[in-house]
Protein backbone atom coordinates (compact mmCIF):
# COMPACT_ATOMS: atom_id res chain seq x y z
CA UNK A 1 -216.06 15.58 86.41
CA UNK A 2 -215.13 18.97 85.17
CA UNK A 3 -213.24 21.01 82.87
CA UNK A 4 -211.14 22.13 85.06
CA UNK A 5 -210.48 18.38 86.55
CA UNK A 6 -209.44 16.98 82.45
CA UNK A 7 -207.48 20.31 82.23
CA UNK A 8 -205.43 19.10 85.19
CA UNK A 9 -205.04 15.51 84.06
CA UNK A 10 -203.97 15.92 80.76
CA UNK A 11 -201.34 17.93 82.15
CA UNK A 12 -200.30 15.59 84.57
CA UNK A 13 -200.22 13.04 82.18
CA UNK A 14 -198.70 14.92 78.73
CA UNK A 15 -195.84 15.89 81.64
CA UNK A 16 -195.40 12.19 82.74
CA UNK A 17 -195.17 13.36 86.21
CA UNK A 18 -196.77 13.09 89.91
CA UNK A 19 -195.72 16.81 91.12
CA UNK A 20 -194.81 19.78 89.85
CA UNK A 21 -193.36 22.71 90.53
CA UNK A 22 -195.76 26.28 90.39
CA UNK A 23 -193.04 27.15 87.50
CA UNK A 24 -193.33 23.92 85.62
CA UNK A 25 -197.21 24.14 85.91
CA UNK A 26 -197.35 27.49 84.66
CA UNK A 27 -194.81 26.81 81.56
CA UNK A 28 -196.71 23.84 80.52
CA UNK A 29 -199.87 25.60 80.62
CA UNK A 30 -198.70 28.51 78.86
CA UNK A 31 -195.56 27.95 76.96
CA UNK A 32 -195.69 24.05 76.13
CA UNK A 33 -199.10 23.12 75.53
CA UNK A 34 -200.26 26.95 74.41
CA UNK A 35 -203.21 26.61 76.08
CA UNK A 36 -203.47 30.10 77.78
CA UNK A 37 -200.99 33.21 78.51
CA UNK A 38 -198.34 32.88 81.65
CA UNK A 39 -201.28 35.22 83.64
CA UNK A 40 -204.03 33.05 82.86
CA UNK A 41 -202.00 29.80 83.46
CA UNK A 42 -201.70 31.53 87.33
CA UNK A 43 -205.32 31.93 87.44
CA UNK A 44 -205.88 28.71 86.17
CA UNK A 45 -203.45 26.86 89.12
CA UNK A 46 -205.14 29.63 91.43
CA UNK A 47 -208.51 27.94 90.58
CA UNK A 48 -207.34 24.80 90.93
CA UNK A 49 -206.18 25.18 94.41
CA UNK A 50 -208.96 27.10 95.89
CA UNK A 51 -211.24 24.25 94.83
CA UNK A 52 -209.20 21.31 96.12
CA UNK A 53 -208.12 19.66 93.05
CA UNK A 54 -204.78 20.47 93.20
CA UNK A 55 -202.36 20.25 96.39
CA UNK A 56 -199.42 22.59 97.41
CA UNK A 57 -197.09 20.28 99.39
CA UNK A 58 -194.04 22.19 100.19
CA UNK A 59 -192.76 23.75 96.67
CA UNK A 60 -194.75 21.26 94.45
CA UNK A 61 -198.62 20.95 93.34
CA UNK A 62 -199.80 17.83 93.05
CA UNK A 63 -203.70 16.65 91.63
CA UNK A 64 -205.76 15.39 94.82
CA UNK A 65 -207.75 13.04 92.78
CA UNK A 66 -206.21 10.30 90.40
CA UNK A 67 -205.66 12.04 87.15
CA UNK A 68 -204.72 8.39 85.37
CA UNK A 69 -208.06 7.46 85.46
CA UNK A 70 -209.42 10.60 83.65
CA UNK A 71 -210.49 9.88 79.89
CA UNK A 72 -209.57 12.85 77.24
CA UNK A 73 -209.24 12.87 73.37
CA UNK A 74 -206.03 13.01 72.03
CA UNK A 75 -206.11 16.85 70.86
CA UNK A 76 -208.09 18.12 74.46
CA UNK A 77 -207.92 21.83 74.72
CA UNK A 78 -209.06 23.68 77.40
CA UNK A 79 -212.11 26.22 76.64
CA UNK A 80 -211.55 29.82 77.80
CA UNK A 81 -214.41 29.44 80.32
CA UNK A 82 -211.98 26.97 82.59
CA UNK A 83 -210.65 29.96 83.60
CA UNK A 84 -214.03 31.51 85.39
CA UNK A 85 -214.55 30.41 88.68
CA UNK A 86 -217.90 28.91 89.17
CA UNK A 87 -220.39 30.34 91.41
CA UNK A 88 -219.89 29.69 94.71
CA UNK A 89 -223.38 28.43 97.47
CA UNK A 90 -225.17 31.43 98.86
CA UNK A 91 -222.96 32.44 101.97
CA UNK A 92 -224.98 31.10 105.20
CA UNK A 93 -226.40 34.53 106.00
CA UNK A 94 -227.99 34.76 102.86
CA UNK A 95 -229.61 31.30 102.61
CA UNK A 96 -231.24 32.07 105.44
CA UNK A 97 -232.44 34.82 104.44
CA UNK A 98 -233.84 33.70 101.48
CA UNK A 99 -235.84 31.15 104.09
CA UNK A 100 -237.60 33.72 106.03
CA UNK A 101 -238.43 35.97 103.05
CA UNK A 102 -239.99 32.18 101.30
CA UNK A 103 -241.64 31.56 104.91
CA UNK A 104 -242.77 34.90 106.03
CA UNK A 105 -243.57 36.22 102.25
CA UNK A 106 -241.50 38.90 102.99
CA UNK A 107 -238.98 41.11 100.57
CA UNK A 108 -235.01 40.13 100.98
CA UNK A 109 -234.82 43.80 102.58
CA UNK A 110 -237.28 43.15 105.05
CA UNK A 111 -236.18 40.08 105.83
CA UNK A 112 -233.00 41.65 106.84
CA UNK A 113 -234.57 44.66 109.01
CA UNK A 114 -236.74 41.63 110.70
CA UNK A 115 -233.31 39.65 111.69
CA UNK A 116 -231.34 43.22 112.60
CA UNK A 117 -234.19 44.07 114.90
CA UNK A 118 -234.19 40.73 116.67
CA UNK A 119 -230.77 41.36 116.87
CA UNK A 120 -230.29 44.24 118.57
CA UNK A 121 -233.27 43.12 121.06
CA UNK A 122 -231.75 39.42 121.98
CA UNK A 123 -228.26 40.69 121.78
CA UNK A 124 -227.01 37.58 119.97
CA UNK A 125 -224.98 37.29 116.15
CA UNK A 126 -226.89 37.69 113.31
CA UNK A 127 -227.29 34.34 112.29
CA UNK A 128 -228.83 33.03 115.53
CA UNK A 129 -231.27 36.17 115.07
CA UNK A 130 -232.29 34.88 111.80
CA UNK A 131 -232.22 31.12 113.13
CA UNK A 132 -235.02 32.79 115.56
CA UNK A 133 -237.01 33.98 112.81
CA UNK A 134 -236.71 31.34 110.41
CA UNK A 135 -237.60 28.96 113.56
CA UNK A 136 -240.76 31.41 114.33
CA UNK A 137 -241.96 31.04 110.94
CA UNK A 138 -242.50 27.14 111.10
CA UNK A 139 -239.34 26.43 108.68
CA UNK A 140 -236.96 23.32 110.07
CA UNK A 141 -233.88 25.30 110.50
CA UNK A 142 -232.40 21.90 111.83
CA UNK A 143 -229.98 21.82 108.99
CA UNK A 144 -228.32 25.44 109.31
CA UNK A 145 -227.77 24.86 113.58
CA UNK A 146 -224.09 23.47 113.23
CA UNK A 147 -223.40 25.53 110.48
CA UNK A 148 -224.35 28.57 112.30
CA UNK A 149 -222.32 27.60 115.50
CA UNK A 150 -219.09 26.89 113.12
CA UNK A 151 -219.79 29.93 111.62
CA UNK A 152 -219.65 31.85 115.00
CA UNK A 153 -216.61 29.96 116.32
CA UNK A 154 -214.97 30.53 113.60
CA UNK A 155 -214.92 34.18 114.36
């Protein structure tokens, strides 16, 4: 469990309720509790929606995960570094690059010219090119092949 996940409870449960509104959120983050200015309260909600902890259902935001059974101490205060997102996986394209340039001891940029080359000469999206190459090279690409075709169809 996170920061971000006891920042969310101990709202939840210093405000004694299920839902809240965006403005109630961002006045008890900011103006009640003094944890962080009205802006950084919005990035903070922001962050919480984009990673599925929180839940916009019509004009309310509500904690997807059960906030009651989240231990904090008594005087919890957020750090500063709640408010950074955290790094998000390696897009698709570029973990598999980084698999032919570990299989075919190649440089990222090489890597790349290999997969736009195959490309252009199979006439198929980039990904399948690389799925090509990384398949070549003897690595199991079993575990990219539905990720790849969502990727595509998602297009």
């Amino acid at each position: 469990m996170g920061e971000l996940e006891t920042c969310l409870a101990v709202l939840y449960k210093r405000k004694g309720k299920n839902v809240l509104t965006e403005a109630e959120f961002q006045f008890a983050v900011s103006l009640d509790f003094r944890w962080f200015t009205p802006q950084e309260a919005q990035t903070l909600m922001d962050l919480a929606l984009k990673s599925g902890l929180l839940v916009r259902s019509d004009m309310y935001l509500s904690p997807s995960f059960d906030y009651k059974d989240v231990e904090a101490p008594l005087s919890f205060r957020p750090s500063r570094s709640v408010l950074v997102e955290e790094k998000e996986e390696p897009s698709l394209f570029a973990q598999l690059v980084a698999l032919i340039s570990s299989k075919g001891s190649l440089k990222k940029r090489e890597a790349v010219a290999r997969i736009n080359r195959v490309q252009e000469r199979l006439g198929v999206e980039v990904e399948v090119s690389a799925l090509v190459i990384a398949s070549d090279l003897g690595a199991d690409v079993s575990k990219f092949i539905g990720a790849v075709r969502e990727e595509i169809l998602s297009r």
